[in-house]
Protein backbone atom coordinates (compact mmCIF):
# COMPACT_ATOMS: atom_id res chain seq x y z
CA UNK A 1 16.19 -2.14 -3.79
CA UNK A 2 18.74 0.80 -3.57
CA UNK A 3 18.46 2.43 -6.88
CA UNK A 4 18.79 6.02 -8.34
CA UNK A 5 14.96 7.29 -8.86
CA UNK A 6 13.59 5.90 -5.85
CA UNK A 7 12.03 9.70 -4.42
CA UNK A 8 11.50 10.26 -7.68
CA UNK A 9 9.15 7.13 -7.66
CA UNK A 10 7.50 7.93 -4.66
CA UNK A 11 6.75 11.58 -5.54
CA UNK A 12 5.03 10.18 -9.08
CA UNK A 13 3.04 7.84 -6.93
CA UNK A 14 1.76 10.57 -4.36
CA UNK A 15 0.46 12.26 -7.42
CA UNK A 16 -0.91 9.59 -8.64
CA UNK A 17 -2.86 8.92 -5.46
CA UNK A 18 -4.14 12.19 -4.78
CA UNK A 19 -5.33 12.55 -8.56
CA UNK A 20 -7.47 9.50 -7.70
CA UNK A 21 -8.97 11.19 -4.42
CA UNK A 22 -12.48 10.40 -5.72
CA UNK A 23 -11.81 6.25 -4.76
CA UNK A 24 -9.87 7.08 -1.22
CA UNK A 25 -12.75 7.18 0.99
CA UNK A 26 -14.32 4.31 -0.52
CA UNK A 27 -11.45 2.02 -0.17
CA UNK A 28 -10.94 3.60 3.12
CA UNK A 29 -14.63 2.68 4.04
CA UNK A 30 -13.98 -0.88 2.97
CA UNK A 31 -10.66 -1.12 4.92
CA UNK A 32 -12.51 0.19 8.06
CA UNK A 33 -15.34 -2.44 7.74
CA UNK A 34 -13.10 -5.90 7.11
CA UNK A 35 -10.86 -4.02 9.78
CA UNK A 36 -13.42 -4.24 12.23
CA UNK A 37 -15.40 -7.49 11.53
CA UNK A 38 -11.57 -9.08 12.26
CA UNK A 39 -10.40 -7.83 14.35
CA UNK A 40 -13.02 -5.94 16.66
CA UNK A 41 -14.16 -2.08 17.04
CA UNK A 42 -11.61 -1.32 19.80
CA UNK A 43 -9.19 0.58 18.15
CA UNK A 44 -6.28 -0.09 20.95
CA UNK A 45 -7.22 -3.60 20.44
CA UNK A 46 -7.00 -3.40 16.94
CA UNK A 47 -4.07 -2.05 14.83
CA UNK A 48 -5.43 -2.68 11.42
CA UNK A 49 -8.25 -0.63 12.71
CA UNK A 50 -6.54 1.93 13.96
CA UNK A 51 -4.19 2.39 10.81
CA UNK A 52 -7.38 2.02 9.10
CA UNK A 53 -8.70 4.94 10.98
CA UNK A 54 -5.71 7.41 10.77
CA UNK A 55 -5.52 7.23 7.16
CA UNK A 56 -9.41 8.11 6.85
CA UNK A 57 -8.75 10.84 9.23
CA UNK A 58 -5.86 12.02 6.94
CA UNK A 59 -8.35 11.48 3.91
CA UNK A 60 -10.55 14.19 5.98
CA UNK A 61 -13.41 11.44 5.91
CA UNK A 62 -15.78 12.99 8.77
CA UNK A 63 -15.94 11.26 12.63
CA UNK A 64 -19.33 9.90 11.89
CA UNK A 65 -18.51 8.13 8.38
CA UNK A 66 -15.68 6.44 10.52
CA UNK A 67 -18.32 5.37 13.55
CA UNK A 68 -20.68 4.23 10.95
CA UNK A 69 -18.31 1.96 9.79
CA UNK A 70 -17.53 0.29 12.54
CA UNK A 71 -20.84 0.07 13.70
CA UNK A 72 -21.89 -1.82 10.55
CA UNK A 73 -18.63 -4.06 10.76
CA UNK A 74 -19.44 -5.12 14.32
CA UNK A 75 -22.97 -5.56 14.09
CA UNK A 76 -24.57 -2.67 15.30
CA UNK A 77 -25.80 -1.47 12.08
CA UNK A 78 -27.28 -3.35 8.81
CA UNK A 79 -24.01 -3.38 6.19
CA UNK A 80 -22.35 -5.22 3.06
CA UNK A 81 -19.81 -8.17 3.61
CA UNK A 82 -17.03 -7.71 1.55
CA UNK A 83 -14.30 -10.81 1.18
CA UNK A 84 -10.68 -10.24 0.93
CA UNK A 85 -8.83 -11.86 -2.19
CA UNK A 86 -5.57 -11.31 -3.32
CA UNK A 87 -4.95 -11.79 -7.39
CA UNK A 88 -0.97 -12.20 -8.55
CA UNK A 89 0.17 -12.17 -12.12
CA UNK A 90 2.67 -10.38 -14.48
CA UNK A 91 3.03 -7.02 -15.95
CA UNK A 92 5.31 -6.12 -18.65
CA UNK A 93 8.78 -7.01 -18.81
CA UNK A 94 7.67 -9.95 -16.50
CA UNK A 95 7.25 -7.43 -13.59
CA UNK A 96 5.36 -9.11 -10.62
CA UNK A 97 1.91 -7.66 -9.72
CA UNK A 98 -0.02 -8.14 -6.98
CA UNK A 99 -3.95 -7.15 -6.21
CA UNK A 100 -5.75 -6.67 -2.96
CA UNK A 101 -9.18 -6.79 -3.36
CA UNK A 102 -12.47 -6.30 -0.72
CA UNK A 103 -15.65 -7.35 -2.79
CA UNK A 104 -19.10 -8.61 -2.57
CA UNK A 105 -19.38 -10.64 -5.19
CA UNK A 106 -16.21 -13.00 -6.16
CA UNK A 107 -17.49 -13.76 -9.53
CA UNK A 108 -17.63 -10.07 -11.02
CA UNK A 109 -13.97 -9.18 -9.51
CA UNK A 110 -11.80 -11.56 -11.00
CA UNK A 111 -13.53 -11.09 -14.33
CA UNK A 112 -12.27 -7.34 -14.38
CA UNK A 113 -9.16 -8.22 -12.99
CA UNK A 114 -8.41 -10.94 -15.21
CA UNK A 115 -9.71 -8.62 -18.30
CA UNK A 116 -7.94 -5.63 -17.26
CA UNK A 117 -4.52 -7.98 -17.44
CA UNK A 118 -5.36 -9.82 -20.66
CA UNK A 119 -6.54 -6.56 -22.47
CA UNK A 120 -3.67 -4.04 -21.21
CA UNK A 121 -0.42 -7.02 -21.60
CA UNK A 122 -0.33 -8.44 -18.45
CA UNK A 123 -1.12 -12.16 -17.49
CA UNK A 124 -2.90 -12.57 -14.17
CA UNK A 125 -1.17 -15.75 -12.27
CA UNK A 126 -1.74 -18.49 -9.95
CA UNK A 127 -1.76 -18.18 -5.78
CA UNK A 128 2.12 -17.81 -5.37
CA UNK A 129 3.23 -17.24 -8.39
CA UNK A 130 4.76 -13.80 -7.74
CA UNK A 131 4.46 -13.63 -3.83
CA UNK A 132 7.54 -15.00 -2.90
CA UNK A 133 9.30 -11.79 -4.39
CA UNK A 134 7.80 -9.42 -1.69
CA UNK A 135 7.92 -9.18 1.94
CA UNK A 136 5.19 -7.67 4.26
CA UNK A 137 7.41 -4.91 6.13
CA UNK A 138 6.78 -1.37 7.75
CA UNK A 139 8.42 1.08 5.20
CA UNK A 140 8.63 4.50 5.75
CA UNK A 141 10.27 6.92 3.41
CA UNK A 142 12.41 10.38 4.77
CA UNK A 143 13.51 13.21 2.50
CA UNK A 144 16.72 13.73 0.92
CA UNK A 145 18.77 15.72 3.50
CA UNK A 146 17.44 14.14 6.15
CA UNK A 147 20.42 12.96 8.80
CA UNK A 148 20.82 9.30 8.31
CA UNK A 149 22.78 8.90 11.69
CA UNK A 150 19.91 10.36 13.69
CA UNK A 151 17.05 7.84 12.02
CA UNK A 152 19.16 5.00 12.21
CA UNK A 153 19.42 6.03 16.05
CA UNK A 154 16.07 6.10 16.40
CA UNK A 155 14.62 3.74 13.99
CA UNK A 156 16.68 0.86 15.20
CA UNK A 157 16.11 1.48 18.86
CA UNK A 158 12.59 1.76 18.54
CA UNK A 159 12.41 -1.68 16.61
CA UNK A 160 13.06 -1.20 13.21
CA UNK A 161 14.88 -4.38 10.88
CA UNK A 162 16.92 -1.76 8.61
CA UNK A 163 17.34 1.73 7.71
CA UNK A 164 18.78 1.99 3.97
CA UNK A 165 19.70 5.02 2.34
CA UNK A 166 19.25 5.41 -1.34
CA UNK A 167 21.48 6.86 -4.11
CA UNK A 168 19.19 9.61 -4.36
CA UNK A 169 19.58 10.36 -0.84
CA UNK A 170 16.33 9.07 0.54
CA UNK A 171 16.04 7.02 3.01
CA UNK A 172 13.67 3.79 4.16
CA UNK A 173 13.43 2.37 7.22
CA UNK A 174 11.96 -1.17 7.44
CA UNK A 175 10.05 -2.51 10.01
CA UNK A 176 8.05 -5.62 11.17
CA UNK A 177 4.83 -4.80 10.69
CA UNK A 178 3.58 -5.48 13.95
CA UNK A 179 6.43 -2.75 14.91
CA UNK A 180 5.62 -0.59 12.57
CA UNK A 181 3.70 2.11 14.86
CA UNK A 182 6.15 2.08 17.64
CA UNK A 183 9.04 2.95 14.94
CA UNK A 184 6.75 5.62 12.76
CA UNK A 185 5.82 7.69 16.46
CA UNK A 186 9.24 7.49 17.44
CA UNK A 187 10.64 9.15 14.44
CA UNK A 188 7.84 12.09 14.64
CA UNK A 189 9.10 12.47 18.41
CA UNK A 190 12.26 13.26 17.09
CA UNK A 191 10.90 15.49 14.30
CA UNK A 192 11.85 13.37 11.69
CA UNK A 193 8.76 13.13 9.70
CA UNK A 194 8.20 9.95 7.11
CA UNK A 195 6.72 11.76 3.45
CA UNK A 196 5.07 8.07 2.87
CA UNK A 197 4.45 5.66 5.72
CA UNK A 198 2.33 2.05 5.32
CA UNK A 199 2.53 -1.55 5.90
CA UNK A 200 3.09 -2.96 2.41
CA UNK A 201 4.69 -5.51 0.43
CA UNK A 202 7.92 -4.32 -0.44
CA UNK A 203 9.73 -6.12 -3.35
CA UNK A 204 12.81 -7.70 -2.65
CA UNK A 205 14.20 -7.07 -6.29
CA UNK A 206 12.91 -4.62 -9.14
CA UNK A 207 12.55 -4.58 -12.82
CA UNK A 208 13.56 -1.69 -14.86
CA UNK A 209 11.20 -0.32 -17.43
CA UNK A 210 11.86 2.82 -19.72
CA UNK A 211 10.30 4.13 -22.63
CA UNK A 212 7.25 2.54 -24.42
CA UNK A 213 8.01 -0.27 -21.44
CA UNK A 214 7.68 1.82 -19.29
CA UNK A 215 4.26 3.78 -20.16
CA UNK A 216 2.12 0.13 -21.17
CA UNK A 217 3.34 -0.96 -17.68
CA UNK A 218 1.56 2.54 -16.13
CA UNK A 219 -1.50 2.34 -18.05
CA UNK A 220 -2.04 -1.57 -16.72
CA UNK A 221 -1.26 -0.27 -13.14
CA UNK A 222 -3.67 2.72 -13.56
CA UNK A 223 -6.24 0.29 -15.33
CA UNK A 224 -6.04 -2.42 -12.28
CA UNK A 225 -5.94 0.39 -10.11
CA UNK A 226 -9.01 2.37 -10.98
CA UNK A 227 -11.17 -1.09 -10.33
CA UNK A 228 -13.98 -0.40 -8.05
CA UNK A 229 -12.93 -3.67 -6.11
CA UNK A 230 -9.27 -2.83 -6.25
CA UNK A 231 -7.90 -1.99 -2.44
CA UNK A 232 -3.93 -1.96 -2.94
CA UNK A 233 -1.48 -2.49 -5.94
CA UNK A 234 1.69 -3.78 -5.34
CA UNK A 235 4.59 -4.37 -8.28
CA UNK A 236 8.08 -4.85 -8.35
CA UNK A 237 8.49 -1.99 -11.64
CA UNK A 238 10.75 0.69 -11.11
CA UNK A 239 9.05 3.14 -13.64
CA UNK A 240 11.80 5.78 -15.65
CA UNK A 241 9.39 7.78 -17.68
């Protein structure tokens, strides 16, 4: 996925997040919850949860949101079930889309999913139909200028699968995601500091879009996006506006 624009890419989507700060702690909230029903309220049992937790504390959600949360996940307080479903279809140019969901009600979800593909040029698929052209991986992103010889040091002793360096000059380091905390604390130890850090799913190839391409396949990402249900977005689109 080497390519020219990719800190360019990941700058545009920062923005893009924060301008949609209003939706963070809700999907946060949501994350926390499924987190915990899973997987338990013990945080060093519980990675998801603990991710979970770190990005609400970055999303300066207070202490007692985050307890209140896991106290309605496991059981200790009256809360809503939400049900994980994952939605895969195409965007423009045939670029692959996928869409986590958390919801409460199945019916009303894939309605606005399926609308918000059908009514912005996308076509929402069947289970599998784009999968196969992502992986779920660690990634985290470094800077420009950032010495490639001293992450790959680190990165690969500390369990990473791959450390590529981009023609901008950024650099990704890949992970297993079950290695993906080991690899992100040992590159802060060594003061190399990731600008975007998740478990995702990373596509294996990309699509070019520019131009009038390019801006239809935004608006159907922003569209999907701003969906109350909508948790996570994933595409395989490199976007040259």
């Amino acid at each position: 996925m080497a390519g020219h624009s990719k800190w360019a890419n990941i700058q545009h989507r920062k923005g893009r997040q924060d301008e949609k700060r209003g939706k963070v702690w809700t999907r946060l909230t949501r994350e926390i919850i499924v987190a915990a029903r899973t997987g338990g309220g013990d945080v060093a049992m519980n990675p998801r949860l603990r991710l979970a937790i770190e990005k609400a504390k970055a999303a300066n959600m207070p202490a007692d949101n985050i307890k209140r949360n896991v106290d309605k996940a496991t059981g200790n307080l009256e809360g809503v079930t939400y049900e994980e479903i994952r939605y895969e279809g195409y965007g423009i140019g045939g670029a692959a889309i996928i869409v986590d969901t958390m919801t409460d009600n199945r019916v009303r979800t894939v309605a606005e999913v399926r609308h918000a593909f059908s009514k912005y040029g996308g076509n929402l698929g069947t289970e599998g139909s784009v999968a196969f052209q992502f992986k779920h991986v660690g990634q985290l992103i470094l800077a420009p200028g950032t010495s490639e010889d001293k992450v790959m040091e680190v990165a690969l002793e500390a369990g990473a699968d791959d450390v590529v360096t981009h023609d901008d000059g950024a650099i990704e380091v890949l992970t297993p995601p079950h290695d993906f905390e080991a690899v992100r604390d040992a590159l802060a130890a060594a003061g190399l500091k990731a600008e975007l850090a998740e478990v995702t799913m990373r596509a294996e190839n990309t699509i070019e879009l520019s131009g009038e391409d390019a801006a239809r396949m935004q608006k159907l990402l922003d569209v999907i996006e701003d969906l109350d249900d909508v948790q996570d977005v994933f595409h395989n689109a490199q976007i040259n506006e």
